[in-house]
Protein backbone atom coordinates (compact mmCIF):
# COMPACT_ATOMS: atom_id res chain seq x y z
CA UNK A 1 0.00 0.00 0.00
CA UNK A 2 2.62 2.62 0.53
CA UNK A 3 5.00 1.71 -2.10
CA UNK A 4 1.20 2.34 -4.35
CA UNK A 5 1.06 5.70 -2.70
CA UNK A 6 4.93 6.61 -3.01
CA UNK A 7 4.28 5.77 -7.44
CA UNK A 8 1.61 8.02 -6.95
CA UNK A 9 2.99 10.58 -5.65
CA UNK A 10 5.99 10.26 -7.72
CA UNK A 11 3.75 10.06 -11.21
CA UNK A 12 2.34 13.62 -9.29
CA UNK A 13 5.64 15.07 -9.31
CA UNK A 14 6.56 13.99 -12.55
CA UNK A 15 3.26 14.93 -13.96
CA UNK A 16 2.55 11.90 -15.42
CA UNK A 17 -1.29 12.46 -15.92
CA UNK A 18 -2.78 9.48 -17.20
CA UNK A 19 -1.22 7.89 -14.03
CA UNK A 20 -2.33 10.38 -11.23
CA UNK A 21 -4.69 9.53 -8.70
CA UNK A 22 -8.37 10.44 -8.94
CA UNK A 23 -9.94 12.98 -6.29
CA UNK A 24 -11.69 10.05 -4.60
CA UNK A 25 -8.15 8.42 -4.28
CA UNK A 26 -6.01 11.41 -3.35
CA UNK A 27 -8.51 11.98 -0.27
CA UNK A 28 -8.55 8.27 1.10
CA UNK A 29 -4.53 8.74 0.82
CA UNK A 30 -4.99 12.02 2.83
CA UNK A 31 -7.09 10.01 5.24
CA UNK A 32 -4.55 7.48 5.83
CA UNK A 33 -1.79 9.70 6.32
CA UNK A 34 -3.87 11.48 9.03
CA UNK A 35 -4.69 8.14 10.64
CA UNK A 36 -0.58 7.16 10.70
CA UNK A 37 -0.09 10.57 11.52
CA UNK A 38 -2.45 10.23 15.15
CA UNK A 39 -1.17 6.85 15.93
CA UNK A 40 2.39 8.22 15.62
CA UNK A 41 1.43 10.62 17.80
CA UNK A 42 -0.54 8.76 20.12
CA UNK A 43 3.03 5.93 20.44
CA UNK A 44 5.27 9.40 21.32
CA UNK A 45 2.80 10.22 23.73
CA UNK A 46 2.97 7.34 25.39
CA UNK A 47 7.17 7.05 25.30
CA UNK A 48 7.73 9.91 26.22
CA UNK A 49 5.07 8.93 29.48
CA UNK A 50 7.29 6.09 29.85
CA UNK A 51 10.17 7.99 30.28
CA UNK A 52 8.58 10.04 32.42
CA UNK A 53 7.50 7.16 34.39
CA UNK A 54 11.19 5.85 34.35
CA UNK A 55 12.82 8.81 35.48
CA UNK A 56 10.21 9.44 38.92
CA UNK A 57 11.21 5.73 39.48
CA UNK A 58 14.99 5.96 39.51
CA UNK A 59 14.45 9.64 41.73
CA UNK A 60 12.31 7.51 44.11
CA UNK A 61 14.91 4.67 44.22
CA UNK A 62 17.98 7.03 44.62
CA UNK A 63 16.29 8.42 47.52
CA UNK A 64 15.26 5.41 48.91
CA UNK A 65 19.26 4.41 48.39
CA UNK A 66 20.10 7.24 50.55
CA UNK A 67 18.25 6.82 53.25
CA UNK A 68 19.66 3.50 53.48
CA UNK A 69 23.05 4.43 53.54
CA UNK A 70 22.04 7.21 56.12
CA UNK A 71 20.92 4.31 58.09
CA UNK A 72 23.52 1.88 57.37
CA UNK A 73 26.27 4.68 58.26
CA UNK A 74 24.42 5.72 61.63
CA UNK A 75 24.29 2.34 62.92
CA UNK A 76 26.82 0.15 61.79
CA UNK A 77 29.71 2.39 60.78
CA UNK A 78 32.05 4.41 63.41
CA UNK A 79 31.61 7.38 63.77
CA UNK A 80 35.56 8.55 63.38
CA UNK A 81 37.66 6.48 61.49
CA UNK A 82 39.95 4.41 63.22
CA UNK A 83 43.49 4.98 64.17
């Protein structure tokens, strides 16, 4: 289907006439594109939510990784190094 709407276009830009696209044609191709165009969009959308998703996850578990350490140090390490 797209390499049929890629020969179309190209017969467009090399005005090739008797093989253009009707009107009827030209708008379901117009149609498509929009429809490819919104699903791209809507898979972006939801990447870039991911990501979003990924980066509140590592902040929570760096946190998390320090108050362990805070906890670790205040109970198990000395407090001055040793001698």
């Amino acid at each position: 289907m797209i390499d049929d709407l890629a020969n179309r276009v190209r017969a467009l830009e090399g005005h090739q006439i008797a093989a253009a696209p009707d009107q009827v044609n030209l708008l379901y191709a117009n149609l498509r594109l929009l429809e490819v165009q919104e699903e791209y969009d809507r898979a972006l959308e939801a990447m870039l939510a991911a990501d979003e998703h990924r980066r509140q996850a590592l902040n929570s578990m760096r946190n998390v990784a320090g108050k362990y350490r805070a906890v670790i140090e205040q109970f198990h390490l000395p407090r001055t190094p040793p001698p």
